[in-house]
Protein backbone atom coordinates (compact mmCIF):
# COMPACT_ATOMS: atom_id res chain seq x y z
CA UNK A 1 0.00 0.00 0.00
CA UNK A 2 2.71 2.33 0.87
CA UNK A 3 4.35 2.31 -2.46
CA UNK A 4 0.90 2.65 -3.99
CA UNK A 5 0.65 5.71 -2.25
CA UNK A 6 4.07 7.31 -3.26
CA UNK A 7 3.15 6.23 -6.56
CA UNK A 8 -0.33 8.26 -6.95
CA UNK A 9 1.81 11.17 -4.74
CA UNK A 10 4.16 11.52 -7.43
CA UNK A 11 1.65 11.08 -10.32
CA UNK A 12 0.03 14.00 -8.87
CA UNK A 13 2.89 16.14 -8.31
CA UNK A 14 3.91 15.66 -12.05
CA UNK A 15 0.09 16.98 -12.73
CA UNK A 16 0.84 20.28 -10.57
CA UNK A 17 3.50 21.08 -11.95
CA UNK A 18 2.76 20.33 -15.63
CA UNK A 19 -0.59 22.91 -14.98
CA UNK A 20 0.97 25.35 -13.00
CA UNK A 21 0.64 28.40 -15.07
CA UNK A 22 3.58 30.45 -16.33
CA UNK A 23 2.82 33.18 -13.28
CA UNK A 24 3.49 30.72 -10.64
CA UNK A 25 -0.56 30.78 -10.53
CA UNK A 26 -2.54 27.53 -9.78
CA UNK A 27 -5.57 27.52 -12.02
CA UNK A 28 -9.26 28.49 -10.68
CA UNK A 29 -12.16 27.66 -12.42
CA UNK A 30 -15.89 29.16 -11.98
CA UNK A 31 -19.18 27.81 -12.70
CA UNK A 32 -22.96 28.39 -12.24
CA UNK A 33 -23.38 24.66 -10.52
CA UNK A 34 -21.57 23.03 -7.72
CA UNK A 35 -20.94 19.58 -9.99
CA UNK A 36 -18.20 22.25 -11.78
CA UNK A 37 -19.52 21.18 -15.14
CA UNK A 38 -18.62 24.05 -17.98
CA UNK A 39 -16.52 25.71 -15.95
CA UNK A 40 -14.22 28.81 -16.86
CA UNK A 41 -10.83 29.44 -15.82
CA UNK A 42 -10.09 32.38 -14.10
CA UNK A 43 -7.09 34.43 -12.35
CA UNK A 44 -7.71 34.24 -8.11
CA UNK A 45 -4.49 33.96 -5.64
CA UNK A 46 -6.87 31.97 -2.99
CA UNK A 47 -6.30 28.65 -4.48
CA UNK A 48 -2.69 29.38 -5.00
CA UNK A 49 -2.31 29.50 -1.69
CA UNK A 50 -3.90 26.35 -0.42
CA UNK A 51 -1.53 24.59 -2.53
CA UNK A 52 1.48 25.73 -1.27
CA UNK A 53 0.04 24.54 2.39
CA UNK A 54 -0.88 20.96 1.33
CA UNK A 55 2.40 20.58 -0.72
CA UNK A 56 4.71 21.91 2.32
CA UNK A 57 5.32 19.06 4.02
CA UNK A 58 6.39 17.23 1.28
CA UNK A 59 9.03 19.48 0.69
CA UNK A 60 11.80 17.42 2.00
CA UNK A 61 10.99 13.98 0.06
CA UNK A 62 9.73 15.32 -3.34
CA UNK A 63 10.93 17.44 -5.94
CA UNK A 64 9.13 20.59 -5.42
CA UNK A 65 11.01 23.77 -4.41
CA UNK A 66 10.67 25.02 -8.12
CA UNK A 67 6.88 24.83 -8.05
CA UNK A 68 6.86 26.34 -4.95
CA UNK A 69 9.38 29.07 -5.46
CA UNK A 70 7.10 30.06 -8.72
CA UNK A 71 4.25 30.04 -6.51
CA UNK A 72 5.26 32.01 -4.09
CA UNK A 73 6.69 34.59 -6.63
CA UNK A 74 3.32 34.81 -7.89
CA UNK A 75 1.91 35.88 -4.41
CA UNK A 76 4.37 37.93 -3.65
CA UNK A 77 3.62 39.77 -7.05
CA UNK A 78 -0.13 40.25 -5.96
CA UNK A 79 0.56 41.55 -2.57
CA UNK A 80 -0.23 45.43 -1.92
CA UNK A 81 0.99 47.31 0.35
CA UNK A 82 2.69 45.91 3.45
CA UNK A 83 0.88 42.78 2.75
CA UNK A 84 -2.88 42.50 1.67
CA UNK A 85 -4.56 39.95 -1.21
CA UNK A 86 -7.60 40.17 -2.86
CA UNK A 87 -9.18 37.48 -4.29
CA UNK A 88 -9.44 37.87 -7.94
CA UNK A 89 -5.33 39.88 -8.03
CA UNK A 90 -3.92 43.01 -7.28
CA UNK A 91 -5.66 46.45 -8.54
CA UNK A 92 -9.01 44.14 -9.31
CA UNK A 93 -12.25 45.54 -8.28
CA UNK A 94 -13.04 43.10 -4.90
CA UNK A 95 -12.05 44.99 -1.93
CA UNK A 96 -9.06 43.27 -0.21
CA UNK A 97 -9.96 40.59 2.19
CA UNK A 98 -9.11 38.66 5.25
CA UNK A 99 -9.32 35.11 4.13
CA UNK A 100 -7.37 35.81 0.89
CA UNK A 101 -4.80 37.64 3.07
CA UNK A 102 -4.72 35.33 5.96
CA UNK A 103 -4.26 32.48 3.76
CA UNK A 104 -1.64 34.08 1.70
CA UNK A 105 0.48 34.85 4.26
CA UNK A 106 0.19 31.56 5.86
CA UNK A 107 1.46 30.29 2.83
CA UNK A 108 4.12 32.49 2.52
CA UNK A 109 4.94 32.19 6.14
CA UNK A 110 5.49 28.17 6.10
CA UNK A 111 7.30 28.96 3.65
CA UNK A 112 10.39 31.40 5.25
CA UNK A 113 9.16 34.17 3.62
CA UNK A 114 10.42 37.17 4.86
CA UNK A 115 7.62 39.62 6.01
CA UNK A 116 6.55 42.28 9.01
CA UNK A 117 3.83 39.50 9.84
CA UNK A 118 3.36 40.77 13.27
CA UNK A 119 2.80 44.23 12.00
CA UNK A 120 0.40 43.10 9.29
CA UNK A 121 -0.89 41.21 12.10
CA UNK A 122 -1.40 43.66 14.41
CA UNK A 123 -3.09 46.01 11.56
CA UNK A 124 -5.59 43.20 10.69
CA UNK A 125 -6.94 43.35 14.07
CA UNK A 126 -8.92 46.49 13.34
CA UNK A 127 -11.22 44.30 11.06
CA UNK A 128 -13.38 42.67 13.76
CA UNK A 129 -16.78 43.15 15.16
CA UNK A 130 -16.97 44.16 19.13
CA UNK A 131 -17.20 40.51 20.53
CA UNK A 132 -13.24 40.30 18.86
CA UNK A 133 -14.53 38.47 15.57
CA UNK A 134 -13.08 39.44 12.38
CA UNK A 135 -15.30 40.58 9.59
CA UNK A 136 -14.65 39.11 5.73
CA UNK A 137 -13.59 42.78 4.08
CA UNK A 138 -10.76 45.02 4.15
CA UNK A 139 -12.61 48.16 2.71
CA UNK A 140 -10.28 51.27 3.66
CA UNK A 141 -7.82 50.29 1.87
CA UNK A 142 -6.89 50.68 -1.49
CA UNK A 143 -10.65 50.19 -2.11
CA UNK A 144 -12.38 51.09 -5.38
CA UNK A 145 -14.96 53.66 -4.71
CA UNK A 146 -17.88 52.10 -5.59
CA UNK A 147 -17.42 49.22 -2.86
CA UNK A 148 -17.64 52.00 0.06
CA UNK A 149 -21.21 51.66 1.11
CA UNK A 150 -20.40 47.09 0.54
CA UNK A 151 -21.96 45.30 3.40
CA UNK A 152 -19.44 43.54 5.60
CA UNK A 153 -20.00 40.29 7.24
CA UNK A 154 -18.37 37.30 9.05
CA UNK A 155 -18.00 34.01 7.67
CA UNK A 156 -16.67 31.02 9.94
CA UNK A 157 -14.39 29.48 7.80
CA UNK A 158 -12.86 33.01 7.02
CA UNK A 159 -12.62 33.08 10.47
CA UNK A 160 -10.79 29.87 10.62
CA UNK A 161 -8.33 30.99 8.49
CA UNK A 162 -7.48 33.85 10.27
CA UNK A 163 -6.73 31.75 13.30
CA UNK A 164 -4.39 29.81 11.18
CA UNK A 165 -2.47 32.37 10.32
CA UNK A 166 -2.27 34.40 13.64
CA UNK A 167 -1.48 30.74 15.49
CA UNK A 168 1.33 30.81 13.25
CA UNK A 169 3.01 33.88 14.27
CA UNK A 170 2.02 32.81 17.52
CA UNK A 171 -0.42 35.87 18.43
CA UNK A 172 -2.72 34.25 20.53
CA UNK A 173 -6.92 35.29 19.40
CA UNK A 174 -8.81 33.71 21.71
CA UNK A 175 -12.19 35.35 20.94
CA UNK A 176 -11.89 33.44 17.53
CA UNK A 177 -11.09 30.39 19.23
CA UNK A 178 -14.35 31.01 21.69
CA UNK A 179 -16.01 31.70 18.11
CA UNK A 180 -15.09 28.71 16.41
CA UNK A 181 -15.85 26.44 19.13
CA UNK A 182 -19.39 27.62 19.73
CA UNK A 183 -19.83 27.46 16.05
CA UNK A 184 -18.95 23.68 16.56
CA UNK A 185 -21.01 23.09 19.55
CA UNK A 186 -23.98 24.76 18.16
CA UNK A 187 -23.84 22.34 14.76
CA UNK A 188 -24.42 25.79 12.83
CA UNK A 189 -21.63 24.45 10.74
CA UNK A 190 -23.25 21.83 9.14
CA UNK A 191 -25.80 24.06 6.74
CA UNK A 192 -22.66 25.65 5.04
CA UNK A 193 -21.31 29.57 6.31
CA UNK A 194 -22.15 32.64 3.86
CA UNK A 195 -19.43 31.70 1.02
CA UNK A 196 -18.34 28.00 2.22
CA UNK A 197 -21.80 25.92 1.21
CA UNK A 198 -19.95 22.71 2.16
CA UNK A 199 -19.43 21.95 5.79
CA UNK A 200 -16.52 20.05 5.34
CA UNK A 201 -14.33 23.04 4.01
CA UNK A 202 -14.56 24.93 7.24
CA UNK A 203 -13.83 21.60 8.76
CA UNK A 204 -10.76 21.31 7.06
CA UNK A 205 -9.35 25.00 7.46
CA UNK A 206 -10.25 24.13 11.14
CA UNK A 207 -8.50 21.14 11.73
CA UNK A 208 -5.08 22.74 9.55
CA UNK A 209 -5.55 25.49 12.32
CA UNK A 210 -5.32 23.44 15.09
CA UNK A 211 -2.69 20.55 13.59
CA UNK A 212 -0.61 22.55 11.43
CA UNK A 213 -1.06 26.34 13.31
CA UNK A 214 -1.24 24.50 16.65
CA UNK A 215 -4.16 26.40 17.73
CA UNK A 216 -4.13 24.48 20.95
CA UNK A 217 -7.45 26.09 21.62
CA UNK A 218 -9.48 23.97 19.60
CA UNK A 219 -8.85 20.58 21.17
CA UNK A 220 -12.09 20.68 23.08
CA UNK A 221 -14.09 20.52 19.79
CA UNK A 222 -11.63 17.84 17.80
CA UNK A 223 -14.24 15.37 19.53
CA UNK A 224 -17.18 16.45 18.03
CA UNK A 225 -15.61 17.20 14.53
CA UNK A 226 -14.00 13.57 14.57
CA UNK A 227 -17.54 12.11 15.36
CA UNK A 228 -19.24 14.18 13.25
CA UNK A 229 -16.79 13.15 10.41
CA UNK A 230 -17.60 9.35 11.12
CA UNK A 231 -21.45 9.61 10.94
CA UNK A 232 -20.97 11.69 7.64
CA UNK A 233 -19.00 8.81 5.64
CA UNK A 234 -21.15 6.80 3.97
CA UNK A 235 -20.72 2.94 3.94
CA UNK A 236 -18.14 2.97 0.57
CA UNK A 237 -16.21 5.10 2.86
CA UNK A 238 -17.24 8.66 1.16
CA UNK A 239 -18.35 12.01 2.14
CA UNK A 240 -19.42 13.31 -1.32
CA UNK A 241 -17.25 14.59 -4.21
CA UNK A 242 -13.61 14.08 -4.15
CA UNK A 243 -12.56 17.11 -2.66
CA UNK A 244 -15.28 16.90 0.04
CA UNK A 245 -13.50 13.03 0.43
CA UNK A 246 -10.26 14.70 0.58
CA UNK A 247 -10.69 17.51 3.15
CA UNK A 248 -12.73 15.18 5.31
CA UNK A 249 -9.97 12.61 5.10
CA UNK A 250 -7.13 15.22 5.84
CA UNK A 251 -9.16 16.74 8.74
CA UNK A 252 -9.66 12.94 10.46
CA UNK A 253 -6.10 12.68 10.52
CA UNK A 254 -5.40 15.87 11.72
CA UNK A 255 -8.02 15.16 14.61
CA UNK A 256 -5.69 12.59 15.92
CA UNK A 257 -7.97 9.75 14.54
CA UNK A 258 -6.91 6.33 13.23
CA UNK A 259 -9.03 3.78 11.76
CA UNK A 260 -10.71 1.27 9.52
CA UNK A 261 -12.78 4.85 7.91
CA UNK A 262 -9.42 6.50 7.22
CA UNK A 263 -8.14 3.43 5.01
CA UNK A 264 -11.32 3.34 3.24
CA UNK A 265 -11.17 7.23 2.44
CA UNK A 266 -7.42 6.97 1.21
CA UNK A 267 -8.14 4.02 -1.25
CA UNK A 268 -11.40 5.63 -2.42
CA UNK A 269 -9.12 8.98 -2.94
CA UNK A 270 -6.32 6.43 -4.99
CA UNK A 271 -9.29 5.48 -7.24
CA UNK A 272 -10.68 8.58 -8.08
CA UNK A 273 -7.03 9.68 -9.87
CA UNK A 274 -7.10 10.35 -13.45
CA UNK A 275 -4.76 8.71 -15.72
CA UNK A 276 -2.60 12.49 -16.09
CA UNK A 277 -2.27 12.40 -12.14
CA UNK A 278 -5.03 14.86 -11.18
CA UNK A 279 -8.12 14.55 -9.53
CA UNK A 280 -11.57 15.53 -10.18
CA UNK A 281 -12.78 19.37 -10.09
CA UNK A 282 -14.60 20.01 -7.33
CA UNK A 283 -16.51 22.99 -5.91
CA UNK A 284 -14.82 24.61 -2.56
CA UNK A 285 -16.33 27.46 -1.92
CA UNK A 286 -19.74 29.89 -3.59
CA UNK A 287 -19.24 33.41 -4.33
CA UNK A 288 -22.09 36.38 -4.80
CA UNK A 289 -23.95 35.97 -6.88
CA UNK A 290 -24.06 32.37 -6.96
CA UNK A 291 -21.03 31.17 -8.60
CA UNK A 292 -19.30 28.42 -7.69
CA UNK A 293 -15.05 28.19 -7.16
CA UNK A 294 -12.64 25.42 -7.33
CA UNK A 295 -10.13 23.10 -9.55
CA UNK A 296 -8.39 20.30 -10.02
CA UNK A 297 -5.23 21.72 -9.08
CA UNK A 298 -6.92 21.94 -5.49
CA UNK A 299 -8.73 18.96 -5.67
CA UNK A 300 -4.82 17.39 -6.76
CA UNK A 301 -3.37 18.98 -3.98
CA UNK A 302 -5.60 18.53 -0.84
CA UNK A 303 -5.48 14.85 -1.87
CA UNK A 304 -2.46 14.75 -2.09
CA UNK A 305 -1.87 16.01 1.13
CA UNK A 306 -4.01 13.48 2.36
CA UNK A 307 -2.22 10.59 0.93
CA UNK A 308 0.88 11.59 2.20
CA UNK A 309 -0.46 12.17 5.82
CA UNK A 310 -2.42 8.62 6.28
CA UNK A 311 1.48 7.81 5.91
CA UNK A 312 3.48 10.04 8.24
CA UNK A 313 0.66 9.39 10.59
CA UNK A 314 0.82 5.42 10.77
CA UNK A 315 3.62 4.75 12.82
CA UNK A 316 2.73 7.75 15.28
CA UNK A 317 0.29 7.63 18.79
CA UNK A 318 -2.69 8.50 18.47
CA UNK A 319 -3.51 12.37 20.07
């Protein structure tokens, strides 16, 4: 099984980095149904990002550090200012925002970047509502006009992301934590947040924000997110499409868990790969209107990272 694994690994990190783009940009593609089907690509730094994170451990044991230099040239590229993202690039007409900024500098932080993340940090905390809860938009800054009067509001997975980055750079937010957990406790999760319709992608920013941020604050929930995880699967060992399989497998491990459901989500995951190394297109995330965001570039990758912890995690206890 184990060389299987390094086998599909590889297979998919020859599809990333035949597909990354010649910007250092991992694609994005848009559609107007959450199957993906005649999607579009577009340019976005957000999924850019999340690759960088699943590929990082595998840093040391695969040949990567081109990809990942290109990517990170390509963030670096969109930042503005002392270091803000939006979501569609640099100068674009979104407002700047906290996940796309969070999660960029997360990436860029894992990987040695050099940045004033503390002071970007500290700057970031003006974005939250008076219970210490950060809203989605940055919108007095280098702003377009016409998105003065824009609504905010808070999302919990762009929450979650936030966390991830500030556990990081070890700035301790525990009115996020507080947040996050309730969220949890309260099941309000499971209907989808405002731009996340699928429950498991908050679960899976959550768990990288407590496994790979150590955002120690969130063991009290890992309970209820591991047991909600095992009711979900269905009897072939599934949650729903393969990225939904993928950050529901990744998120298990990361809750500590090992078992019979894991193995079944890993082989299910080394089925699903196509015959160029990638995996199925799948949608992570809805914007406003109704559009729906993802690729197989981020499909490739969270699997990926999957695959690769179900093996680093064998030999270890159990949390």
């Amino acid at each position: 099984m184990n060389n299987k694994i390094i086998k599909s690994i590889r297979e998919g990190i020859s599809f990333l980095l035949t597909n990354q783009l010649i910007s250092g940009e991992f694609s994005t593609t848009r559609a107007e149904k959450n199957d993906m089907k005649n999607s579009s690509c577009i340019k976005s730094i957000f999924f850019t990002t999340f690759v960088l994170h699943s590929l990082n451990q595998l840093k040391n044991d695969f040949p990567i550090n081109e990809t990942v230099r290109n990517a990170i040239k390509f963030l670096l590229n969109e930042k503005e200012g002392e270091g803000f993202w939006r979501f569609f690039g640099k100068g674009t007409h979104l407002p700047l925002d906290l996940d796309d900024t969070c999660c960029a500098l997360s990436a860029l932080f894992e990987n040695n970047v050099e940045l004033e993340y503390r002071t970007i940090a500290n700057c970031l905390l003006n974005y939250r509502d008076n219970k210490g809860v950060f809203y989605t938009w940055i919108l007095d800054r280098y702003s377009p006009k016409t998105h003065n009067e824009l609504e905010n509001d808070i999302d919990w997975v762009v929450n979650a992301n936030v966390l991830f980055f500030f556990s990081l750079i070890k700035m301790p937010i525990p009115e996020v934590v507080d947040y996050i957990c309730n969220i949890v406790k309260e099941k309000v999760f499971e209907d989808g947040s405002i731009y996340y319709y699928s429950p498991f992608g908050f679960i899976y920013c959550l768990s990288r924000a407590y496994a790979d941020g150590e955002a120690v604050g969130l063991k009290p929930i890992l309970e209820k997110i591991k047991n909600y995880l095992l009711n979900k699967q269905n009897v072939a060992g599934e949650w729903g499409n393969t990225l939904e399989n993928a950050m529901a497998s990744v998120s298990l491990i990361n809750c500590g868990y090992k078992g019979i459901e894991v193995d079944r989500a890993i082989n299910n995951l080394l089925k699903a790969q196509r015959a160029d190394g990638g995996w199925p297109n799948g949608a992570f995330f809805a914007g406003v209107p109704e559009l729906f965001y993802g690729s197989r570039e981020l499909s490739t990758a969270i699997v990926i990272e999957a695959l690769w912890l179900s093996l680093i995690h064998i030999s270890e206890p159990t949390r």
